[in-house]
Protein backbone atom coordinates (compact mmCIF):
# COMPACT_ATOMS: atom_id res chain seq x y z
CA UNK A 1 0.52 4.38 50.01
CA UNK A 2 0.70 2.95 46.74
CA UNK A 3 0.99 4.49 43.48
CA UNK A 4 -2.13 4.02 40.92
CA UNK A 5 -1.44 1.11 38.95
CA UNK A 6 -0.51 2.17 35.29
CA UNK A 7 -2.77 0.49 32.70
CA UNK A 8 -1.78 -2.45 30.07
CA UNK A 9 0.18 -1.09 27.21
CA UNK A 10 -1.92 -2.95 24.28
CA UNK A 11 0.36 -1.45 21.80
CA UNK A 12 2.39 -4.53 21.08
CA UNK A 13 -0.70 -6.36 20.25
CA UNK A 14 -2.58 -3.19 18.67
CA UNK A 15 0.86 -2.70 16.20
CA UNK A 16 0.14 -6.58 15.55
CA UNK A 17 -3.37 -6.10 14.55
CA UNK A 18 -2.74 -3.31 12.45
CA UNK A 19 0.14 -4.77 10.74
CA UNK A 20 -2.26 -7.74 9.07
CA UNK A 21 -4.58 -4.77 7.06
CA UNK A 22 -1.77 -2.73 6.26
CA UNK A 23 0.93 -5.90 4.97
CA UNK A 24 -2.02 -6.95 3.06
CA UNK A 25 -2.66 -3.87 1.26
CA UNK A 26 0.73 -3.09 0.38
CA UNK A 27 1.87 -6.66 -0.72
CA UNK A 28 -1.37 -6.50 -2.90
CA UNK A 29 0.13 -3.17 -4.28
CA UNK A 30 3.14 -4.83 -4.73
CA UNK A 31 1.69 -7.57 -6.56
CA UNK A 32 -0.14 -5.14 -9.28
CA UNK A 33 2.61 -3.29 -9.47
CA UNK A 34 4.55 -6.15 -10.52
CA UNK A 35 2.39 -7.04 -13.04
CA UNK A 36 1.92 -3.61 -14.59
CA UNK A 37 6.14 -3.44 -14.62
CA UNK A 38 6.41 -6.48 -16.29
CA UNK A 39 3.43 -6.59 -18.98
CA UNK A 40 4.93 -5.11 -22.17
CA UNK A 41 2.84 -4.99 -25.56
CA UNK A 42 3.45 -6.58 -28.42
CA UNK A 43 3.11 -3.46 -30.48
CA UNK A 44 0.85 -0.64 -31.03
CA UNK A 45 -1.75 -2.80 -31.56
CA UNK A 46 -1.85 -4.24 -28.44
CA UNK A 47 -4.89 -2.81 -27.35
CA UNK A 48 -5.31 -5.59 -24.19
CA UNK A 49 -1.78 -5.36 -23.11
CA UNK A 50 -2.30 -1.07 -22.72
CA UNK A 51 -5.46 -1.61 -21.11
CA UNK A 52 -4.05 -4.51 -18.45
CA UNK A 53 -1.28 -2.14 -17.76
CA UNK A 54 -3.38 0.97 -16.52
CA UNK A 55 -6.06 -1.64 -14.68
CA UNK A 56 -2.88 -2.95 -12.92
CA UNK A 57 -1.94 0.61 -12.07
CA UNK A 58 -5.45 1.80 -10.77
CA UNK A 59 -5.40 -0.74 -8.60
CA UNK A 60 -2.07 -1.00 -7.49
CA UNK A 61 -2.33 3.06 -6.58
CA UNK A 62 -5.94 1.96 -5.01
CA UNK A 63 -4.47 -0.38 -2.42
CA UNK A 64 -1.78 1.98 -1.55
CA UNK A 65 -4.26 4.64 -0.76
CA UNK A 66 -6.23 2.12 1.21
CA UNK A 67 -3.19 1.54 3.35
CA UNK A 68 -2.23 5.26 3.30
CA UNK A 69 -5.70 6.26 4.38
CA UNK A 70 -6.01 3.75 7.26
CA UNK A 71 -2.32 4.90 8.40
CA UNK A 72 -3.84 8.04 8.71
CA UNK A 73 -6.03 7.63 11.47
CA UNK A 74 -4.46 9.08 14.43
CA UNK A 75 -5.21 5.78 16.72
CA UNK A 76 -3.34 4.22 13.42
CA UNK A 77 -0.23 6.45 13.58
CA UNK A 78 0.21 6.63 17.11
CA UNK A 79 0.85 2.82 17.59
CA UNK A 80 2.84 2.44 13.94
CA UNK A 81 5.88 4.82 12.37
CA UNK A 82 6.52 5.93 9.05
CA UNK A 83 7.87 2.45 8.25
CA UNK A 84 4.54 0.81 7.62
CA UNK A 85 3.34 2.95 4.88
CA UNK A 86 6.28 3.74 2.98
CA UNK A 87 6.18 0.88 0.76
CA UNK A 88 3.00 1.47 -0.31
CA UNK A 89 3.60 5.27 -1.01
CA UNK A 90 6.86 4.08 -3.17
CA UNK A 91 4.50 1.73 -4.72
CA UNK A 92 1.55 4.16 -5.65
CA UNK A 93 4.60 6.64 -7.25
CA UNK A 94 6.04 4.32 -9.33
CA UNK A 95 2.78 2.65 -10.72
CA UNK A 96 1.64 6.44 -11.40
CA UNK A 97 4.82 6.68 -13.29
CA UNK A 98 4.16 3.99 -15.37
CA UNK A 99 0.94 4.49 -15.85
CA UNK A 100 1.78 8.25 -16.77
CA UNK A 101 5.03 7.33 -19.17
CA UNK A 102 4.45 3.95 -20.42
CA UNK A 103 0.46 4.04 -21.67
C-alpha cells in the first residue's frame, strides 16, 4: 500500500506573490513618509508647505492601511508573518505623529 500523496506546498510561490502588493504598498508609504519628514515651511505663512505635509501623511497612513488590511486576510497571514507588515504599521505611526505634532 501506498500512502496518499501529500499535495504541492504553493506557499513559496503564494509568499512570492503576496510579497509584490504588500513591498509596494509599504515602500510607497515609505516614500510619503519621507517627504512629509523632510518638507519644512518657510514660516507661518507657508500655507502650501502645511498643506503638502498632511497630503503626504494621509497618504502615507493610506498605503499602510492598504497593506495592513490585505495582511489581514487569513489566506494573507497564514502564508506571511508579522515581518511583512511591520514596516508599514511603523510607517502609518510616525506619519500620524507628524501629522498630529508638526501641522
Amino acid at each position: 500500500m501506498t500512502s496518499p500523496s501529500q499535495p504541492d506546498d504553493d506557499r513559496g510561490c503564494l509568499c512570492l506573490v503576496l510579497a509584490v502588493p504588500l513591498t509596494l504598498l509599504t515602500l510607497i508609504a515609505a516614500f510619503f513618509c519621507w517627504t512629509a519628514l523632510t518638507m519644512r515651511p518657510s514660516g507661518p505663512w507657508g500655507d502650501e508647505a502645511y498643506t503638502g505635509i498632511v497630503l503626504s501623511c494621509v497618504f502615507t497612513i493610506g498605503a499602510a492601511g492598504a497593506a495592513t488590511g490585505l495582511w489581514l486576510f487569513p489566506s494573507v497571514r497564514r502564508v506571511m508573518g508579522w515581518g511583512w507588515v511591520v514596516p508599514a504599521l511603523l510607517l502609518g505611526v510616525v506619519a500620524g505623529m507628524r501629522w498630529g505634532l508638526g501641522s
